[in-house]
N, C-alpha and C. Protein backbone atom coordinates (compact mmCIF):
# COMPACT_ATOMS: atom_id res chain seq x y z
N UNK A 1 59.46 28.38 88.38
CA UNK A 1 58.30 27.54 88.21
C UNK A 1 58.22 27.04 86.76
N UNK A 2 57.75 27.79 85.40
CA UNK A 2 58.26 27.39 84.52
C UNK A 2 59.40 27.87 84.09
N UNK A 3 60.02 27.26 83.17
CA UNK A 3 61.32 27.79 82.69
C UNK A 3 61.97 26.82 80.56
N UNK A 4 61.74 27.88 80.23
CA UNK A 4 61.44 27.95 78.95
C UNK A 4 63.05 28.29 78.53
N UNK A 5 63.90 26.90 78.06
CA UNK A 5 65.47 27.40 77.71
C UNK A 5 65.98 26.96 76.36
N UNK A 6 66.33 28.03 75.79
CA UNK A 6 67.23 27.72 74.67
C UNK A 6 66.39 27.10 73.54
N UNK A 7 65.20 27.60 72.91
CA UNK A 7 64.08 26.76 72.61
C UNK A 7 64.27 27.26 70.99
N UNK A 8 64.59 26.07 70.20
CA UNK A 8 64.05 25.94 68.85
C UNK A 8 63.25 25.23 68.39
N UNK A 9 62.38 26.00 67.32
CA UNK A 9 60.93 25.37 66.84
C UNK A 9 61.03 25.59 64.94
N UNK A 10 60.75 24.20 64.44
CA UNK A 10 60.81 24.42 63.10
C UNK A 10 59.47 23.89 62.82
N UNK A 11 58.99 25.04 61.78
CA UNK A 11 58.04 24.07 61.32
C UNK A 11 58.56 23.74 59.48
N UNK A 12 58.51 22.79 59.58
CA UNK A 12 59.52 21.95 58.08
C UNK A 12 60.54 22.68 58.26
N UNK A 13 60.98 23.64 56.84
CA UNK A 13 62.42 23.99 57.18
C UNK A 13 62.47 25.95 57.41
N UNK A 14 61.05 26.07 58.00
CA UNK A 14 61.31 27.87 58.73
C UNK A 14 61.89 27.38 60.11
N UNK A 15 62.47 28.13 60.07
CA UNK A 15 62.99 28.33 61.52
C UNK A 15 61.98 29.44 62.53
N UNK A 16 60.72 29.00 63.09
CA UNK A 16 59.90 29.38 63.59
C UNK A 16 60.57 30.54 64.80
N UNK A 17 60.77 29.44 65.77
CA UNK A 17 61.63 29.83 67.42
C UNK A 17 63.38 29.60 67.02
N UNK A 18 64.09 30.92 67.93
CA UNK A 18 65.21 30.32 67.57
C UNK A 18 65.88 31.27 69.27
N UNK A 19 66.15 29.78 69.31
CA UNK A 19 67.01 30.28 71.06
C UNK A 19 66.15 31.42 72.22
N UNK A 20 64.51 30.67 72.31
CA UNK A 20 63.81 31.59 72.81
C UNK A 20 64.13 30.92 74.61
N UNK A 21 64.12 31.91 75.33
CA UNK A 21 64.19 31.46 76.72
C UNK A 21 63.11 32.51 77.80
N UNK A 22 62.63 31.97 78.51
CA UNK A 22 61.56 32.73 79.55
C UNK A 22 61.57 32.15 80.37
N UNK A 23 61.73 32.72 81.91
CA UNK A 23 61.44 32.01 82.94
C UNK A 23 60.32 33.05 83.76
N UNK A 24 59.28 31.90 84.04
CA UNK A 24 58.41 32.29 85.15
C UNK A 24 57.96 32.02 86.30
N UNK A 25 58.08 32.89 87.51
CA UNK A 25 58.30 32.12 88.70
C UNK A 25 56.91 32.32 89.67
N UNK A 26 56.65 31.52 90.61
CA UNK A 26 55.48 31.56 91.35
C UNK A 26 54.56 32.74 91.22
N UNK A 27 53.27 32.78 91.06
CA UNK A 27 52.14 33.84 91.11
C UNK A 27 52.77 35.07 90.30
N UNK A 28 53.89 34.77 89.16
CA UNK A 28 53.80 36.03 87.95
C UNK A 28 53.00 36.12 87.40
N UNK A 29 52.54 36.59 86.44
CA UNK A 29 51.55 36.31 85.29
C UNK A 29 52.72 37.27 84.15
N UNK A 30 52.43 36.34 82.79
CA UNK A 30 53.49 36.93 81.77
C UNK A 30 52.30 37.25 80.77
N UNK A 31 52.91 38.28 80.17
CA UNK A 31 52.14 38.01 78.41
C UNK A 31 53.19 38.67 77.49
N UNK A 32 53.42 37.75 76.26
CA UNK A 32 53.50 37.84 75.12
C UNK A 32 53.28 39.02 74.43
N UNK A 33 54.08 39.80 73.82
CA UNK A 33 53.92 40.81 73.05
C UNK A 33 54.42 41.02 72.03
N UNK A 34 54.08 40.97 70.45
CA UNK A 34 55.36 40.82 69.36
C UNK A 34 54.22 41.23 68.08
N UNK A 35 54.89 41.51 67.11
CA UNK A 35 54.02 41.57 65.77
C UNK A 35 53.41 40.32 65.14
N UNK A 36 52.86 40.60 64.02
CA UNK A 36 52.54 39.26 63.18
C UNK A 36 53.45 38.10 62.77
N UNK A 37 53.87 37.24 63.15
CA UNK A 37 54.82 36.60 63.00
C UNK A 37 55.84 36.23 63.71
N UNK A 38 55.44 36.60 65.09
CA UNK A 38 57.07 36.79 65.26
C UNK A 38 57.02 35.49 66.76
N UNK A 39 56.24 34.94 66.34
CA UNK A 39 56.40 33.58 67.48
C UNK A 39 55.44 33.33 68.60
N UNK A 40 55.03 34.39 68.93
CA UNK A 40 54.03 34.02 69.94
C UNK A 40 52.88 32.94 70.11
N UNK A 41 52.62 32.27 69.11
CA UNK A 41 51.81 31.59 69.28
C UNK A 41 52.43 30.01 69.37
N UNK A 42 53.47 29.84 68.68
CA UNK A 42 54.48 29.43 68.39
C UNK A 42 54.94 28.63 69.94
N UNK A 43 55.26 30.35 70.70
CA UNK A 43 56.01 29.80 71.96
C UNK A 43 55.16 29.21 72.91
N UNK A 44 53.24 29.51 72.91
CA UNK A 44 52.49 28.49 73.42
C UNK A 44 52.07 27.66 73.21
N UNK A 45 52.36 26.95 71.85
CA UNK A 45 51.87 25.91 71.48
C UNK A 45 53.16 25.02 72.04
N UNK A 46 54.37 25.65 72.21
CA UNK A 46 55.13 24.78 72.55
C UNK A 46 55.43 24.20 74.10
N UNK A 47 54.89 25.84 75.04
CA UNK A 47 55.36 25.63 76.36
C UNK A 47 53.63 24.12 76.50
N UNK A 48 52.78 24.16 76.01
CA UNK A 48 51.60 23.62 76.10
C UNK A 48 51.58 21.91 75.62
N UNK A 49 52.61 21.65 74.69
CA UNK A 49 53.33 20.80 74.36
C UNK A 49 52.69 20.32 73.02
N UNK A 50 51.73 20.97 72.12
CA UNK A 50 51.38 21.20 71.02
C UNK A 50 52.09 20.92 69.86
N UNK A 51 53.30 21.87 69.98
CA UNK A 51 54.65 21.71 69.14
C UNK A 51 55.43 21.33 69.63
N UNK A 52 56.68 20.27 69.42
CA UNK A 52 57.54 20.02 70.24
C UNK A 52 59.18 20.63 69.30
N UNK A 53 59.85 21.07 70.12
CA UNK A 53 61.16 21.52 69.65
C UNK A 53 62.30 20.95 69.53
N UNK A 54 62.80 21.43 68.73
CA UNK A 54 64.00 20.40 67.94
C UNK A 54 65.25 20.62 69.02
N UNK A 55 65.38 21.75 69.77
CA UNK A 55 66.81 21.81 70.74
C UNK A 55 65.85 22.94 71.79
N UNK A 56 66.27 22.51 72.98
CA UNK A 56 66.13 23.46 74.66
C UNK A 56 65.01 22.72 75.30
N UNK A 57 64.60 23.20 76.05
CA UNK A 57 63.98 22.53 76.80
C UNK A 57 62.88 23.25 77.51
N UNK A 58 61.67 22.93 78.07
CA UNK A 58 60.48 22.92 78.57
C UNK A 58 60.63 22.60 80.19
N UNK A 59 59.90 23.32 81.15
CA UNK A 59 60.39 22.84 82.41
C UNK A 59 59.08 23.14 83.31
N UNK A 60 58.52 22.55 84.16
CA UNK A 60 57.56 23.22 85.05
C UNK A 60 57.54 22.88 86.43
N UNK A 61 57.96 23.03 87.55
CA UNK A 61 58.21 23.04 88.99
C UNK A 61 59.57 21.91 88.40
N UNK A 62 60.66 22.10 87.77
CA UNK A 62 61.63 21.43 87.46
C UNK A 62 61.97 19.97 87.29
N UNK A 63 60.64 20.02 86.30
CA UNK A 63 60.34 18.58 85.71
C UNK A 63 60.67 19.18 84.30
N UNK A 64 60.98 18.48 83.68
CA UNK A 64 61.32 18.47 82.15
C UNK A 64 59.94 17.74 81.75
N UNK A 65 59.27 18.54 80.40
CA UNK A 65 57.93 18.19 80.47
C UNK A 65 57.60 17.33 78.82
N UNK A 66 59.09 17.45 78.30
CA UNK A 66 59.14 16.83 76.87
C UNK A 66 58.22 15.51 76.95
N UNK A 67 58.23 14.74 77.41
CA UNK A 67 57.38 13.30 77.72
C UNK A 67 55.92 13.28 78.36
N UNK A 68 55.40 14.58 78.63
CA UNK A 68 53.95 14.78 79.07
C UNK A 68 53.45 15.69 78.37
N UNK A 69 52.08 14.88 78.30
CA UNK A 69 51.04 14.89 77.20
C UNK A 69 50.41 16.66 77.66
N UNK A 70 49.57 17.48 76.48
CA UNK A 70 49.03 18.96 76.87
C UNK A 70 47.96 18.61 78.09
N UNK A 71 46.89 17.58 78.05
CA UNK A 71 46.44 17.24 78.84
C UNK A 71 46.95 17.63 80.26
N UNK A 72 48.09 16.76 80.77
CA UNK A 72 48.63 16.80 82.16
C UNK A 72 48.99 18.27 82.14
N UNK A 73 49.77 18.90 81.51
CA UNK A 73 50.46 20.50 81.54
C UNK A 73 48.91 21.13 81.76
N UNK A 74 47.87 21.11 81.35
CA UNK A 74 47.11 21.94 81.73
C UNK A 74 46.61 21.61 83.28
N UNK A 75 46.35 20.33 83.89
CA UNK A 75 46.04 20.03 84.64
C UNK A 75 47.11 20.66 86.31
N UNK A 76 48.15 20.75 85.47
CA UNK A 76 49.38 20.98 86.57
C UNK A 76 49.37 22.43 86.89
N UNK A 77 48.72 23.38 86.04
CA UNK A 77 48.57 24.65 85.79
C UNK A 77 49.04 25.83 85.21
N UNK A 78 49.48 25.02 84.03
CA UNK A 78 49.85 25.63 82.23
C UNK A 78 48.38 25.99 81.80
N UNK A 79 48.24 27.42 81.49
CA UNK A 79 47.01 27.66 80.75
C UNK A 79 46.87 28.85 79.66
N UNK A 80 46.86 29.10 79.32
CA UNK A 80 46.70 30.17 78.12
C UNK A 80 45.29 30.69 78.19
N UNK A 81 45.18 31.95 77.77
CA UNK A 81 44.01 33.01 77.73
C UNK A 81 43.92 33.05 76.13
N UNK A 82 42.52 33.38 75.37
CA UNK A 82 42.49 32.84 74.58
C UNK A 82 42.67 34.71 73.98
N UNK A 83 42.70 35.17 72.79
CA UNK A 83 42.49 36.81 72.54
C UNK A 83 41.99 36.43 71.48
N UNK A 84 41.76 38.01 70.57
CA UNK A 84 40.58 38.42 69.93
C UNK A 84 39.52 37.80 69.86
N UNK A 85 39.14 37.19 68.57
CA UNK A 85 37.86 36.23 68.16
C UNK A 85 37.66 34.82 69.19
N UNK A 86 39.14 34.31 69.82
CA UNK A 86 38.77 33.53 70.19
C UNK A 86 38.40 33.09 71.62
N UNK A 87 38.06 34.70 71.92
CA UNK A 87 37.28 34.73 73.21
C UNK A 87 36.09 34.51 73.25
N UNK A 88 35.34 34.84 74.86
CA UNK A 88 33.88 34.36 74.50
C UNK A 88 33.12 35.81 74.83
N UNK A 89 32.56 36.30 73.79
CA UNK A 89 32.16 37.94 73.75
C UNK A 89 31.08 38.11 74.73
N UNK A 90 30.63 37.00 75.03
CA UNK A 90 29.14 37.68 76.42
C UNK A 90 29.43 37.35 77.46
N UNK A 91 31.05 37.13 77.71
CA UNK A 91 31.42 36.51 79.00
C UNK A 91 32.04 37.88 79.45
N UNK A 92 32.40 38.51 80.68
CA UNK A 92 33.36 39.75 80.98
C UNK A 92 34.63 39.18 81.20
N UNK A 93 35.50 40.01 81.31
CA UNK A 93 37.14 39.50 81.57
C UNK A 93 37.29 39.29 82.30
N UNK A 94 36.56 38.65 83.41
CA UNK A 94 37.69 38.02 84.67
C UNK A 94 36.94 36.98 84.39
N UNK A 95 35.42 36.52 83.42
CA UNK A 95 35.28 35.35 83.35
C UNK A 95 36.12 34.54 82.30
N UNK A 96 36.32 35.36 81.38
CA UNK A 96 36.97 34.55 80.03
C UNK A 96 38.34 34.11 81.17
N UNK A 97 39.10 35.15 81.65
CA UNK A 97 40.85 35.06 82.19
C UNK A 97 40.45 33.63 83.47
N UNK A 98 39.26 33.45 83.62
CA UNK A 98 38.51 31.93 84.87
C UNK A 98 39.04 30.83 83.77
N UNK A 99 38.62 31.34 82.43
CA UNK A 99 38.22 30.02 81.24
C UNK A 99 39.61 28.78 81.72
N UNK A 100 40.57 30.04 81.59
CA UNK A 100 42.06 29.31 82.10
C UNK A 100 42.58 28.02 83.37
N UNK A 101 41.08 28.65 84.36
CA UNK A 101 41.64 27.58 85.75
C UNK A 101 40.30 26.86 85.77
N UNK A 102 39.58 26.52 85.03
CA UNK A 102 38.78 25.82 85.40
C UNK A 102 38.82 24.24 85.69
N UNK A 103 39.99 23.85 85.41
CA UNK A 103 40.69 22.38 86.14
C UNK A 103 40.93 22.40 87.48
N UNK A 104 41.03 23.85 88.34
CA UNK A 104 41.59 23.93 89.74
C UNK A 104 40.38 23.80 90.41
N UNK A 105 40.38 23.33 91.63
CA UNK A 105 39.14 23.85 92.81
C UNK A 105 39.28 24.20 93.80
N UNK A 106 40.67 24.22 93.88
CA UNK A 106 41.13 25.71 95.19
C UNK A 106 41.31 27.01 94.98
N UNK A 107 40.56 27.52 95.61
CA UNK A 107 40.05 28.97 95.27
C UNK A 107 41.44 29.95 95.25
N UNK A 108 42.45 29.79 95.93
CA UNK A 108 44.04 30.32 96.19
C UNK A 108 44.66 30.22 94.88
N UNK A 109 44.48 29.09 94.48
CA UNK A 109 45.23 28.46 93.05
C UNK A 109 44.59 29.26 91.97
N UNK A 110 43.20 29.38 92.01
CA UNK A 110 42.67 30.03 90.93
C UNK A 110 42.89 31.55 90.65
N UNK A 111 43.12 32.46 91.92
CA UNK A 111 43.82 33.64 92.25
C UNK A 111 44.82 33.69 91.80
């Protein structure tokens, strides 16, 4: 479903991402786990199309997504959960982890 290959990300001349690859397939759910620095935010700003990368490629139901805007990727059902501060503290966690599908209105999809 998505599929995240061979992905480099510079920002000026750090070499941010270097040959990152992830694939995720129907109804997984992934998360990110790494220290300070070490890309994660990086790799969603890119699968989200935020940042765009200098070599690999971006993929979602096996469309190459380099040419579509974050807009459409969220709409298609690219979403990110937001953590620490930039959650919403009087909301509980299955409402903040909702914050994510609130573009969907089929109740299956949002599951």
């Amino acid at each position: 479903m998505l599929e995240v290959s061979n992905v480099d990300v510079y920002y000026g001349p750090v070499h941010a991402l270097q040959d990152v690859s992830i694939s995720v397939g129907e109804g997984e759910i992934v998360s990110l786990l790494g220290g300070n620095a070490s890309g994660k935010s990086t790799t969603m700003k890119t699968i989200l199309g935020l940042v765009q990368p200098r070599h690999g490629q971006v993929a979602f139901d096996g469309r190459d997504l380099k040419s579509v805007d974050t807009s459409l990727r969220v709409r298609s059902g690219i979403a990110t959960v937001p953590e620490a501060r930039r959650i919403f503290p009087e909301m509980t966690v299955q409402e903040n982890l909702l914050t994510g599908a609130y573009t969907r209105s089929d109740r299956a999809g949002v599951r």
